[in-house]
N, C-alpha and C. Protein backbone atom coordinates (compact mmCIF):
# COMPACT_ATOMS: atom_id res chain seq x y z
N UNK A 1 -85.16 74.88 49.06
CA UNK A 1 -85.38 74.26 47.73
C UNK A 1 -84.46 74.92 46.69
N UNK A 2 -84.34 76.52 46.53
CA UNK A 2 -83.40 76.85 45.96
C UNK A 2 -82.16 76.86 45.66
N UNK A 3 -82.13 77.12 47.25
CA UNK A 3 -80.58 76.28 47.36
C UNK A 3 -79.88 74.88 46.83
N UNK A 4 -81.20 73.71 46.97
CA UNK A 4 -80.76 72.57 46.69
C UNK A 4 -80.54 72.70 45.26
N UNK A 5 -81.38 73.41 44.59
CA UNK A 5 -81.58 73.33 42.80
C UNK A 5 -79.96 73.97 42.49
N UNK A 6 -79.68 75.09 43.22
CA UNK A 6 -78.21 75.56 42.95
C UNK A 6 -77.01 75.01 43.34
N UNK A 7 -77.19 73.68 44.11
CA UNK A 7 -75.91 73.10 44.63
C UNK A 7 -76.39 72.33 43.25
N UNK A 8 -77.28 71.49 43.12
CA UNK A 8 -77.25 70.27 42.14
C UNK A 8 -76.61 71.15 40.73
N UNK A 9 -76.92 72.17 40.17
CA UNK A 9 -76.76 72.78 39.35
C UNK A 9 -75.10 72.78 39.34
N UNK A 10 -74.47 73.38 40.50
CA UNK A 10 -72.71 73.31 40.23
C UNK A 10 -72.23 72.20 40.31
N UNK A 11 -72.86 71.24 41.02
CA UNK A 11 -72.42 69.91 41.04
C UNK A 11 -72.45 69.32 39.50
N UNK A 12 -73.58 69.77 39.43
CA UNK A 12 -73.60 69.14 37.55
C UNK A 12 -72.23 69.85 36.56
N UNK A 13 -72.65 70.89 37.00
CA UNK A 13 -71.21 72.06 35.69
C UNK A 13 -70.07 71.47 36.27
N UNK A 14 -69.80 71.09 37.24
CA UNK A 14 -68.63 70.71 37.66
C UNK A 14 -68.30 69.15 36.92
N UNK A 15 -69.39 68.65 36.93
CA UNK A 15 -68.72 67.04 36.57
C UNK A 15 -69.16 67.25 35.08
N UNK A 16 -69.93 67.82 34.91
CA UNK A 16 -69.69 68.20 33.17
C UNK A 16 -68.30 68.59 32.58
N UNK A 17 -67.71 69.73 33.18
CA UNK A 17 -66.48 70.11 33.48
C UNK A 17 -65.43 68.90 32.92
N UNK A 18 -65.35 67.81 34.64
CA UNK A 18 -64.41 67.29 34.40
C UNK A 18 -64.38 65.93 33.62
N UNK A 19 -65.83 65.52 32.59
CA UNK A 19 -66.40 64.73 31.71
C UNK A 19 -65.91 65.38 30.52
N UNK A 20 -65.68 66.49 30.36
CA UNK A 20 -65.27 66.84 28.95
C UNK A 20 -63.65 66.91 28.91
N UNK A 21 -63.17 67.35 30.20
CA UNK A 21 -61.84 67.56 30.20
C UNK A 21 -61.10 66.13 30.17
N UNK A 22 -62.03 64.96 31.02
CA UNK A 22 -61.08 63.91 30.64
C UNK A 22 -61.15 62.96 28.99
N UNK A 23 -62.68 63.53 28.61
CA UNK A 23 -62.94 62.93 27.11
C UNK A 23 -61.67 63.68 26.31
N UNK A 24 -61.41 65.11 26.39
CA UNK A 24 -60.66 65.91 25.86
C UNK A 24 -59.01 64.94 26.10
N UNK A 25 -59.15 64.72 26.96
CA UNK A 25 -57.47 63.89 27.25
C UNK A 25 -57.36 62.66 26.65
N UNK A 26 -58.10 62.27 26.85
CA UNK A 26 -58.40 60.66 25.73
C UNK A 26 -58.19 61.01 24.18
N UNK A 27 -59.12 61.71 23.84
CA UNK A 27 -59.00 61.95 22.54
C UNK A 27 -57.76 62.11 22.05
N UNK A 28 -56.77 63.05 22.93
CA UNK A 28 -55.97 63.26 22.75
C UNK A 28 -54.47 62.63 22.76
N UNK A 29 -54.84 61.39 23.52
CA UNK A 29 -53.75 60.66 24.30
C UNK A 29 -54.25 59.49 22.74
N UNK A 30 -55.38 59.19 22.54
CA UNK A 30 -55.16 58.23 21.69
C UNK A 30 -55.34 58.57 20.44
């Protein structure tokens, strides 16, 4: 169970991650 809570957890920071980095490129591109 722990384990699962800590994969979902990097899975999340990760696509949080690359949700801000591509909002960040947009913003920027337009």
């Amino acid at each position: 169970f722990l384990y699962m809570v800590s994969a979902i957890f990097i899975l999340g920071g990760e696509l949080n991650a690359a949700i801000s980095r591509y909002l960040e490129a947009r913003a920027r591109v337009g």
